[in-house]
PDB file of N, CA and C in Angstrom:
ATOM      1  N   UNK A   1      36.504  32.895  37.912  1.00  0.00           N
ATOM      2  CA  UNK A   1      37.634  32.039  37.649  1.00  0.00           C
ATOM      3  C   UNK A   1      37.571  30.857  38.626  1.00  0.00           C
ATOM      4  N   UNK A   2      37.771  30.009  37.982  1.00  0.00           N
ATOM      5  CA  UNK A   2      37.768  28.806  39.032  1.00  0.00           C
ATOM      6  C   UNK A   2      39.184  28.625  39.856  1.00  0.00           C
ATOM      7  N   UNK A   3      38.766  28.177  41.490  1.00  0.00           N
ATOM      8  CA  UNK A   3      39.611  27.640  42.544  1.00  0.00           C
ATOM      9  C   UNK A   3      41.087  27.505  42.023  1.00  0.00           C
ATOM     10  N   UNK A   4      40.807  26.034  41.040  1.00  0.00           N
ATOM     11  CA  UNK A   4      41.889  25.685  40.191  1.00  0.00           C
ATOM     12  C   UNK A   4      43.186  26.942  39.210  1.00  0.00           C
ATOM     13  N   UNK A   5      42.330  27.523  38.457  1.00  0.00           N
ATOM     14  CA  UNK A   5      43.259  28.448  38.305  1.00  0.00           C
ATOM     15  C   UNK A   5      43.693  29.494  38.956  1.00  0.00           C
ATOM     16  N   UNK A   6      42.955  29.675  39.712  1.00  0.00           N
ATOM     17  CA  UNK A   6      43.787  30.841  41.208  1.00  0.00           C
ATOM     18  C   UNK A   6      44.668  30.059  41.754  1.00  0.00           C
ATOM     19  N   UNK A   7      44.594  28.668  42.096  1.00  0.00           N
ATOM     20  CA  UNK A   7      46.003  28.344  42.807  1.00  0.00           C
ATOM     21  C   UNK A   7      46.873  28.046  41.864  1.00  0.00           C
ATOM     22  N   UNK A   8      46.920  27.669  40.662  1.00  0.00           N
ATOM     23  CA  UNK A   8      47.832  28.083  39.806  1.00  0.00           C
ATOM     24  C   UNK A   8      48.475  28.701  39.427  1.00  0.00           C
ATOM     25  N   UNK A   9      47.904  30.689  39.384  1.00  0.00           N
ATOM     26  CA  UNK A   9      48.448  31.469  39.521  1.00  0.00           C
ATOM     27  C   UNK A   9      49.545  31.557  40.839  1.00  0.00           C
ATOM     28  N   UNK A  10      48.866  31.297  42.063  1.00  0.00           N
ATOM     29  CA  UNK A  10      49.411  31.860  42.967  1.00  0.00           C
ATOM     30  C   UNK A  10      50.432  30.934  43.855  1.00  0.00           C
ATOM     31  N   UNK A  11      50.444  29.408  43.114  1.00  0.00           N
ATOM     32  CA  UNK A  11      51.833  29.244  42.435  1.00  0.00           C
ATOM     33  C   UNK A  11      53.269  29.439  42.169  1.00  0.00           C
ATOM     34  N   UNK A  12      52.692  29.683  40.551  1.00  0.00           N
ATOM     35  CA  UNK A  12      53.745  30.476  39.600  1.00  0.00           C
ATOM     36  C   UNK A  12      53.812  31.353  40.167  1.00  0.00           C
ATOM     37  N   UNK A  13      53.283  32.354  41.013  1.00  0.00           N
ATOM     38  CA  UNK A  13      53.905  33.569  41.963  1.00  0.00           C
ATOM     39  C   UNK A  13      55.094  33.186  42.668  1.00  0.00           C
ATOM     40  N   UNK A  14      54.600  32.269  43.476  1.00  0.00           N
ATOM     41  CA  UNK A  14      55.590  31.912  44.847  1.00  0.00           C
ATOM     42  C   UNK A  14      56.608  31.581  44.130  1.00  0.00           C
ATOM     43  N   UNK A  15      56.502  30.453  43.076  1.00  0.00           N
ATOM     44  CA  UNK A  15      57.986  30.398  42.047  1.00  0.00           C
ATOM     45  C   UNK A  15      58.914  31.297  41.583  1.00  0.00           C
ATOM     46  N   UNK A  16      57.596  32.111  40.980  1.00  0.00           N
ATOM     47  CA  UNK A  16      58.446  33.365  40.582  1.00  0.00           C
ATOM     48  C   UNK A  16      59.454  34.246  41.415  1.00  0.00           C
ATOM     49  N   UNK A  17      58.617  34.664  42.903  1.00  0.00           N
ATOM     50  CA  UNK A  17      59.239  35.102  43.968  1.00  0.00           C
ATOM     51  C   UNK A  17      60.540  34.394  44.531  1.00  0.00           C
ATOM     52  N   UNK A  18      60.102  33.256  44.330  1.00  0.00           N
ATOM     53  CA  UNK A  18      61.306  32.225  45.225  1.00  0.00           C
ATOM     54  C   UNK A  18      63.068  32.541  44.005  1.00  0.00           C
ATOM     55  N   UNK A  19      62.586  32.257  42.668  1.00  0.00           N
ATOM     56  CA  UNK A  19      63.412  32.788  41.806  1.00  0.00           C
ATOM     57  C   UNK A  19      63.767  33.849  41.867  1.00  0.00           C
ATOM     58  N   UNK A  20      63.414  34.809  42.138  1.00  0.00           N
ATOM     59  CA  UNK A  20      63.693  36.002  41.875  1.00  0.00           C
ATOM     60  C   UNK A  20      64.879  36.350  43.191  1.00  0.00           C
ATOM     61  N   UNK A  21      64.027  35.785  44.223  1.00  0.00           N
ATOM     62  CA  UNK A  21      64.931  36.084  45.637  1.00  0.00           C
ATOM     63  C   UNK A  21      66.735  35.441  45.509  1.00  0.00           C
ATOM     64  N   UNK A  22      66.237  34.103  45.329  1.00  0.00           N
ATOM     65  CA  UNK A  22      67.713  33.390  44.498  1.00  0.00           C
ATOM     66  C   UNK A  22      68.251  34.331  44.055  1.00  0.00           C
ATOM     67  N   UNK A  23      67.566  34.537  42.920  1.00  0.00           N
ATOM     68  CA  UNK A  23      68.950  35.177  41.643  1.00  0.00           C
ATOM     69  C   UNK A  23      69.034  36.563  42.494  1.00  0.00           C
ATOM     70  N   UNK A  24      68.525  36.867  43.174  1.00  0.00           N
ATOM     71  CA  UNK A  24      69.517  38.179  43.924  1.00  0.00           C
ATOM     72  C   UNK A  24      70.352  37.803  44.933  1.00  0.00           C
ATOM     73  N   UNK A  25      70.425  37.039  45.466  1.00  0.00           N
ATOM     74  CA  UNK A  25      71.283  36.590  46.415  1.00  0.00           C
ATOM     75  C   UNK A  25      73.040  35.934  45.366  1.00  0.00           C
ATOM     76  N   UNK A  26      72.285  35.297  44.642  1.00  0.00           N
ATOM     77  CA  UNK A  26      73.731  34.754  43.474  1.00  0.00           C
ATOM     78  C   UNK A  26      73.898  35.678  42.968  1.00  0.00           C
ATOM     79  N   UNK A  27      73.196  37.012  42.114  1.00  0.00           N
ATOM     80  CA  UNK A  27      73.937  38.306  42.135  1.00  0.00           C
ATOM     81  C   UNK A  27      74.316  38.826  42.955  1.00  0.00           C
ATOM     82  N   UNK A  28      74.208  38.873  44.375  1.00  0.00           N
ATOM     83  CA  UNK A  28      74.721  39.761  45.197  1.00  0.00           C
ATOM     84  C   UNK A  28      76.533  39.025  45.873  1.00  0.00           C
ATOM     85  N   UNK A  29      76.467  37.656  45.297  1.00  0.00           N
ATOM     86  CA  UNK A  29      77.679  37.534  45.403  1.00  0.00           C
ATOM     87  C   UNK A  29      78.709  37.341  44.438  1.00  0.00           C
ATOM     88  N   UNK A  30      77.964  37.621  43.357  1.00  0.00           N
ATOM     89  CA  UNK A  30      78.804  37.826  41.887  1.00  0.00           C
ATOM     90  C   UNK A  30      79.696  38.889  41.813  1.00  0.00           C
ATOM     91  N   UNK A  31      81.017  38.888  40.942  1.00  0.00           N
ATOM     92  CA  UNK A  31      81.745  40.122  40.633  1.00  0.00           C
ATOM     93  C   UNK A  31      81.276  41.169  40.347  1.00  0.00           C
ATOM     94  N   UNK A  32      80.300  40.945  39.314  1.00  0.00           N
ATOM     95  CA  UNK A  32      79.530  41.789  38.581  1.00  0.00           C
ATOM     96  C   UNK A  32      78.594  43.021  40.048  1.00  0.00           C
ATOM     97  N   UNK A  33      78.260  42.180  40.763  1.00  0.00           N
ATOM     98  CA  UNK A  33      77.594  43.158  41.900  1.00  0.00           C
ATOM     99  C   UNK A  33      78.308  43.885  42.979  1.00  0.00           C
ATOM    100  N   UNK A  34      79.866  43.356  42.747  1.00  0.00           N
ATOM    101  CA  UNK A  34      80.768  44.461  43.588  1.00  0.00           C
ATOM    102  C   UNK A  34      81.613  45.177  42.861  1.00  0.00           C
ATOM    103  N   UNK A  35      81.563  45.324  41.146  1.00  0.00           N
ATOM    104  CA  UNK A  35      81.312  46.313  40.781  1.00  0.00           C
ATOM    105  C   UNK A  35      80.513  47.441  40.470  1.00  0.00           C
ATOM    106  N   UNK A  36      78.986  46.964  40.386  1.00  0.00           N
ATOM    107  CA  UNK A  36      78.148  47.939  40.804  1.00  0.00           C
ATOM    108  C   UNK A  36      78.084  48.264  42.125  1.00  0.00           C
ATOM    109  N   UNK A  37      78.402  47.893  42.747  1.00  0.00           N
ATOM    110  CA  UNK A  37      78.253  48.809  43.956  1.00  0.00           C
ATOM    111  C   UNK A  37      79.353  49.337  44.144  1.00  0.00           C
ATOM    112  N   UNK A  38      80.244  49.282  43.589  1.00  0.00           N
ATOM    113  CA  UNK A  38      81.618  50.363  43.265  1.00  0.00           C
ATOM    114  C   UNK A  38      81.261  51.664  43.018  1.00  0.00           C
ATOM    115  N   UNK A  39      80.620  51.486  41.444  1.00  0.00           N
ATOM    116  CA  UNK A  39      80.188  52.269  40.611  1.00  0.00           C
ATOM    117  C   UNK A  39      79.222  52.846  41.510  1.00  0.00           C
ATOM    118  N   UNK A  40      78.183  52.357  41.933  1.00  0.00           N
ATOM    119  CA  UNK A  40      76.982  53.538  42.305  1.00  0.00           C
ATOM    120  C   UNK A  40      77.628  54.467  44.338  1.00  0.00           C
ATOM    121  N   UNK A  41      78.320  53.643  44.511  1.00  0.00           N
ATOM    122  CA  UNK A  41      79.057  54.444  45.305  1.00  0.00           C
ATOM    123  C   UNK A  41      79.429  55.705  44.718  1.00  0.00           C
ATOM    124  N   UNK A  42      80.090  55.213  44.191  1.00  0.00           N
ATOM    125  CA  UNK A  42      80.874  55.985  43.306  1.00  0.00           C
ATOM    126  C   UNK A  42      80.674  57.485  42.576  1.00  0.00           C
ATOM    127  N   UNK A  43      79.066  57.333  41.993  1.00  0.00           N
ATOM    128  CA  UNK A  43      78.194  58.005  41.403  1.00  0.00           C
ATOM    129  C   UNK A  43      77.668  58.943  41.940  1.00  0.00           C
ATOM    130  N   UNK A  44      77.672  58.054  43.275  1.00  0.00           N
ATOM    131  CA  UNK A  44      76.114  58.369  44.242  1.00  0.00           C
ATOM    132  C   UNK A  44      77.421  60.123  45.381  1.00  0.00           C
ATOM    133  N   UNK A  45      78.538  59.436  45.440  1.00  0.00           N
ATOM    134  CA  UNK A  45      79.745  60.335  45.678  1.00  0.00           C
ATOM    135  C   UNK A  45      79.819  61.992  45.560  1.00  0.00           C
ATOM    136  N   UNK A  46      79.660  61.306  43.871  1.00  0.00           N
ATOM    137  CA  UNK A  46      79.571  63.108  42.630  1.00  0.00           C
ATOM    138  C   UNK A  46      78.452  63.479  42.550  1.00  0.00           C
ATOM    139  N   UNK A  47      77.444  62.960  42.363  1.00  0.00           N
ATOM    140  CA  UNK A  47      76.366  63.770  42.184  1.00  0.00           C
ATOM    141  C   UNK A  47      75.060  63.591  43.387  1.00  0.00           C
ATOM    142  N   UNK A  48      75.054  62.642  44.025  1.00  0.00           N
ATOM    143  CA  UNK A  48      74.164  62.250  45.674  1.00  0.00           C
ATOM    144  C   UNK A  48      73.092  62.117  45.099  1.00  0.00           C
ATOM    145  N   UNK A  49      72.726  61.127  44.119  1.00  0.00           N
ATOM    146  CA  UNK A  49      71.829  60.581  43.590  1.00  0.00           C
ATOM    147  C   UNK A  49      71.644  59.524  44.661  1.00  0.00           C
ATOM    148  N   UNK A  50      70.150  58.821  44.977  1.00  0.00           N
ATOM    149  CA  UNK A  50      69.909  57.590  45.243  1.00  0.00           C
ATOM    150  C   UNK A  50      69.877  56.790  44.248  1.00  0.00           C
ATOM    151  N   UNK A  51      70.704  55.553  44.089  1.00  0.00           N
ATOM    152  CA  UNK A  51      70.223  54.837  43.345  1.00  0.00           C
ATOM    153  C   UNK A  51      70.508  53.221  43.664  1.00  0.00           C
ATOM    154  N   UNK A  52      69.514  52.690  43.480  1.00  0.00           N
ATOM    155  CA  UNK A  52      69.134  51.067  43.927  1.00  0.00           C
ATOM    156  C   UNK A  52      69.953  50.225  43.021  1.00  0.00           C
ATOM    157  N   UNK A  53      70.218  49.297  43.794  1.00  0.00           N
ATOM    158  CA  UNK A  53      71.417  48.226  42.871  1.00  0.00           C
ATOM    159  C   UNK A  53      70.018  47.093  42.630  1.00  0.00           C
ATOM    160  N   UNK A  54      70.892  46.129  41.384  1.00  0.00           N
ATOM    161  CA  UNK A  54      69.743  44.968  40.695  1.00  0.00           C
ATOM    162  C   UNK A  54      69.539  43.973  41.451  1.00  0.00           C
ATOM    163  N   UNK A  55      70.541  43.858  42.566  1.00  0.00           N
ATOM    164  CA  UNK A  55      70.000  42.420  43.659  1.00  0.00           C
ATOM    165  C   UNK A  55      69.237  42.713  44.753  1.00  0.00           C
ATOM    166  N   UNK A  56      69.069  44.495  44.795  1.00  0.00           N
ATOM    167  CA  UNK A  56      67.968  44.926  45.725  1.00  0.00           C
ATOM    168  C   UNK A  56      66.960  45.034  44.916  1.00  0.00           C
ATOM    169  N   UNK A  57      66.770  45.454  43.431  1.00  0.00           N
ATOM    170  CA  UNK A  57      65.757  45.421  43.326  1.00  0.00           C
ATOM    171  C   UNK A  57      64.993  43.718  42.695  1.00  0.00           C
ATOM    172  N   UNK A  58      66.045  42.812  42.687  1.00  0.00           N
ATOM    173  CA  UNK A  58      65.753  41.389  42.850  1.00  0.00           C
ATOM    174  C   UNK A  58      64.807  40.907  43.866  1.00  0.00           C
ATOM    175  N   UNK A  59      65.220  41.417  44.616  1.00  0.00           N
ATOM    176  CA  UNK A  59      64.606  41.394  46.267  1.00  0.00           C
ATOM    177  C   UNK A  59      63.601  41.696  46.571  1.00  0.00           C
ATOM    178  N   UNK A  60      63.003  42.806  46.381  1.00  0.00           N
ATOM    179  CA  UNK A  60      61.877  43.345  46.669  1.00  0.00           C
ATOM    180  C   UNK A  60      60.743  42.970  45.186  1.00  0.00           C
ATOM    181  N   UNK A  61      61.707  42.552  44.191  1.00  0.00           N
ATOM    182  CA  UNK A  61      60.446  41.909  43.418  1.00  0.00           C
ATOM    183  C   UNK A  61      59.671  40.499  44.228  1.00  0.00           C
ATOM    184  N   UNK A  62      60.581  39.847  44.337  1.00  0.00           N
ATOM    185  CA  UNK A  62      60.894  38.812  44.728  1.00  0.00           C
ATOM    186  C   UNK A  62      59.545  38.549  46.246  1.00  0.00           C
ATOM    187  N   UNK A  63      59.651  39.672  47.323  1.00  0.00           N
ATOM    188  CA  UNK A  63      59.377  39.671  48.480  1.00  0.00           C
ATOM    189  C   UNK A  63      57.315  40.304  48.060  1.00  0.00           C
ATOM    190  N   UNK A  64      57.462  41.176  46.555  1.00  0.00           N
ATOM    191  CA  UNK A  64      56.025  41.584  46.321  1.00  0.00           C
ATOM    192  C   UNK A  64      55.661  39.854  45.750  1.00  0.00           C
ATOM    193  N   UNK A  65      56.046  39.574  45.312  1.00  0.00           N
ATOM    194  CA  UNK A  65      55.569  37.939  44.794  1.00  0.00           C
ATOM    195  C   UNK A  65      55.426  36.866  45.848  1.00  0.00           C
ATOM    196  N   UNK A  66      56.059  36.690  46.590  1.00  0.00           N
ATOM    197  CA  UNK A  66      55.481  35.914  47.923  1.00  0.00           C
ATOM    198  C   UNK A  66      54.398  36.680  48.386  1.00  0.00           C
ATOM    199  N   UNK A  67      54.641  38.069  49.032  1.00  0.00           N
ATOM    200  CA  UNK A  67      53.796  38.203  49.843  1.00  0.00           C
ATOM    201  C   UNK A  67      51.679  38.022  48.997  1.00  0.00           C
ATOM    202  N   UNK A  68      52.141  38.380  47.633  1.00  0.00           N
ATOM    203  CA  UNK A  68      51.128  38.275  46.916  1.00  0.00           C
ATOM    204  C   UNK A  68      50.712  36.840  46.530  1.00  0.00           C
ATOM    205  N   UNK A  69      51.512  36.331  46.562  1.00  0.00           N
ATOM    206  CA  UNK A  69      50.821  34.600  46.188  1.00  0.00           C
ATOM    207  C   UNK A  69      50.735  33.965  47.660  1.00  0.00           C
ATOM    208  N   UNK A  70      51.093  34.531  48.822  1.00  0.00           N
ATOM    209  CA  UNK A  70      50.347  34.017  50.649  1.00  0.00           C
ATOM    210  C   UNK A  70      49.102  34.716  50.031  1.00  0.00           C
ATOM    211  N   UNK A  71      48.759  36.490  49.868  1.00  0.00           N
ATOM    212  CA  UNK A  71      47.601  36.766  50.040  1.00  0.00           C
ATOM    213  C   UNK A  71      46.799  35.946  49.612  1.00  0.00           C
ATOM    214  N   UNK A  72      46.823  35.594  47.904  1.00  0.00           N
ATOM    215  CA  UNK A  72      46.450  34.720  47.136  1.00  0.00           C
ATOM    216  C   UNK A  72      46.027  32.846  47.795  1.00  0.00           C
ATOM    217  N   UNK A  73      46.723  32.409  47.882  1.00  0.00           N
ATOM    218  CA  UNK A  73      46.400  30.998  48.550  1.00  0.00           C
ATOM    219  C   UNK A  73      45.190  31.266  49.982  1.00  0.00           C
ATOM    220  N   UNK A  74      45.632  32.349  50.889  1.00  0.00           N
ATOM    221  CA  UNK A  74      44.807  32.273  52.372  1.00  0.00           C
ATOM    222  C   UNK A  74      43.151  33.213  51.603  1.00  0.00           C
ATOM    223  N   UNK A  75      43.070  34.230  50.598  1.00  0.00           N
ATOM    224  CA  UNK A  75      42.584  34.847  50.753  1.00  0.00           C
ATOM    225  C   UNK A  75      41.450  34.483  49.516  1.00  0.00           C
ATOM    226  N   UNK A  76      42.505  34.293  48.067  1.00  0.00           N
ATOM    227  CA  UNK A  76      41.892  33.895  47.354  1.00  0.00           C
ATOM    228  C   UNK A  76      40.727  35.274  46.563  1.00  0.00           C
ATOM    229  N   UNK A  77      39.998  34.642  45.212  1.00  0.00           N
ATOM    230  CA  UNK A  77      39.230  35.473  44.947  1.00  0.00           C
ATOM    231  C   UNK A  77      37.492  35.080  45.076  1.00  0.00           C
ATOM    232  N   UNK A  78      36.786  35.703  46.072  1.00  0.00           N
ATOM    233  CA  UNK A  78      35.420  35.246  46.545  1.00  0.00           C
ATOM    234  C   UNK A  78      34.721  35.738  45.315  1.00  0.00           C
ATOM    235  N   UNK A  79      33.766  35.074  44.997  1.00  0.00           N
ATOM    236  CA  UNK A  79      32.648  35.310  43.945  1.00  0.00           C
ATOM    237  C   UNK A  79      31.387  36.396  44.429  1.00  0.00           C
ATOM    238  N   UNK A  80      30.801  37.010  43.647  1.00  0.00           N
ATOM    239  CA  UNK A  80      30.468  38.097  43.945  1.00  0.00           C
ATOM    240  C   UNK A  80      29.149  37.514  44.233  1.00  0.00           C
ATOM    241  N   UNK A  81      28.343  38.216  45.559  1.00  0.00           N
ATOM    242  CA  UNK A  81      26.888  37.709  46.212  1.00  0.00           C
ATOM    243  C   UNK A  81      25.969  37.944  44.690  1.00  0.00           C
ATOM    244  N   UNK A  82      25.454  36.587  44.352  1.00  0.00           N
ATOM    245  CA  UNK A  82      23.872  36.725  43.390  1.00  0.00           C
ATOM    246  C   UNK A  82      22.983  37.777  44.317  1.00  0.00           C
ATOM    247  N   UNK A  83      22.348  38.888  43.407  1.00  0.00           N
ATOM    248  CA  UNK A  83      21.438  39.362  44.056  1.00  0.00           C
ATOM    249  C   UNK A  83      20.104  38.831  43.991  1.00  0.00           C
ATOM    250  N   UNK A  84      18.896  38.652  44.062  1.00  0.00           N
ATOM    251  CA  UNK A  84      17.902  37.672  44.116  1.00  0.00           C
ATOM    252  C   UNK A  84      17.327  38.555  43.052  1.00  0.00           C
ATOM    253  N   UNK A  85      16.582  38.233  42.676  1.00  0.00           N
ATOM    254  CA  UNK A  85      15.280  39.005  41.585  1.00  0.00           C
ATOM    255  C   UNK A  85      14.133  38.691  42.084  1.00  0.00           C
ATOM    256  N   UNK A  86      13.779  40.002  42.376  1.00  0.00           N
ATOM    257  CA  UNK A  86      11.930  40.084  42.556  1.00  0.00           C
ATOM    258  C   UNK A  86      11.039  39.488  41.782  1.00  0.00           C
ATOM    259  N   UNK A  87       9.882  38.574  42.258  1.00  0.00           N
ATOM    260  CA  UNK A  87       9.212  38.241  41.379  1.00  0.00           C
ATOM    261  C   UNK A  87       7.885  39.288  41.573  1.00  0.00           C
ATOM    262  N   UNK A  88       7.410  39.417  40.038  1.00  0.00           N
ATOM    263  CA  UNK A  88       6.737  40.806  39.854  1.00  0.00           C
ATOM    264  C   UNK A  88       5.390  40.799  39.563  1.00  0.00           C
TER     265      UNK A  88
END
């Protein structure tokens, strides 16, 4: 794959990540997210289930997409060594 489209991808990662982190932070101050965390209180109360709310798991999408589009930009994908061919 060429240079060009690896940093493209890795990119649209960091975008993606950067979005993703946002919209958990604006869910986490939405109504909607202090009623789920009502509710899984709540839940978590009666039956002692773990269970993850959507602006945490916003988050940690969010935090695998950066950290994967840094690997991506510093690390990149190296092309595999030509092996030589014997002449016979």
């Amino acid at each position: 794959m060429h240079r060009f489209f690896q940093l493209l991808i890795a990119l649209v990662a960091f975008g993606g990540g950067l979005w993703f982190i946002y919209g958990g932070y604006e869910r986490s101050l939405s109504l909607a997210a202090k009623a789920e965390t009502a509710g899984v209180y709540l839940k978590t109360g009666i039956d002692g289930k773990t269970r993850v709310l959507t602006h945490h798991q916003y988050y940690g999408i969010g935090a695998a997409l950066l950290l994967g589009s840094f690997w991506w930009f510093w690390k990149g994908h190296t092309p595999a060594k030509r092996s030589r061919r014997r002449r016979g």
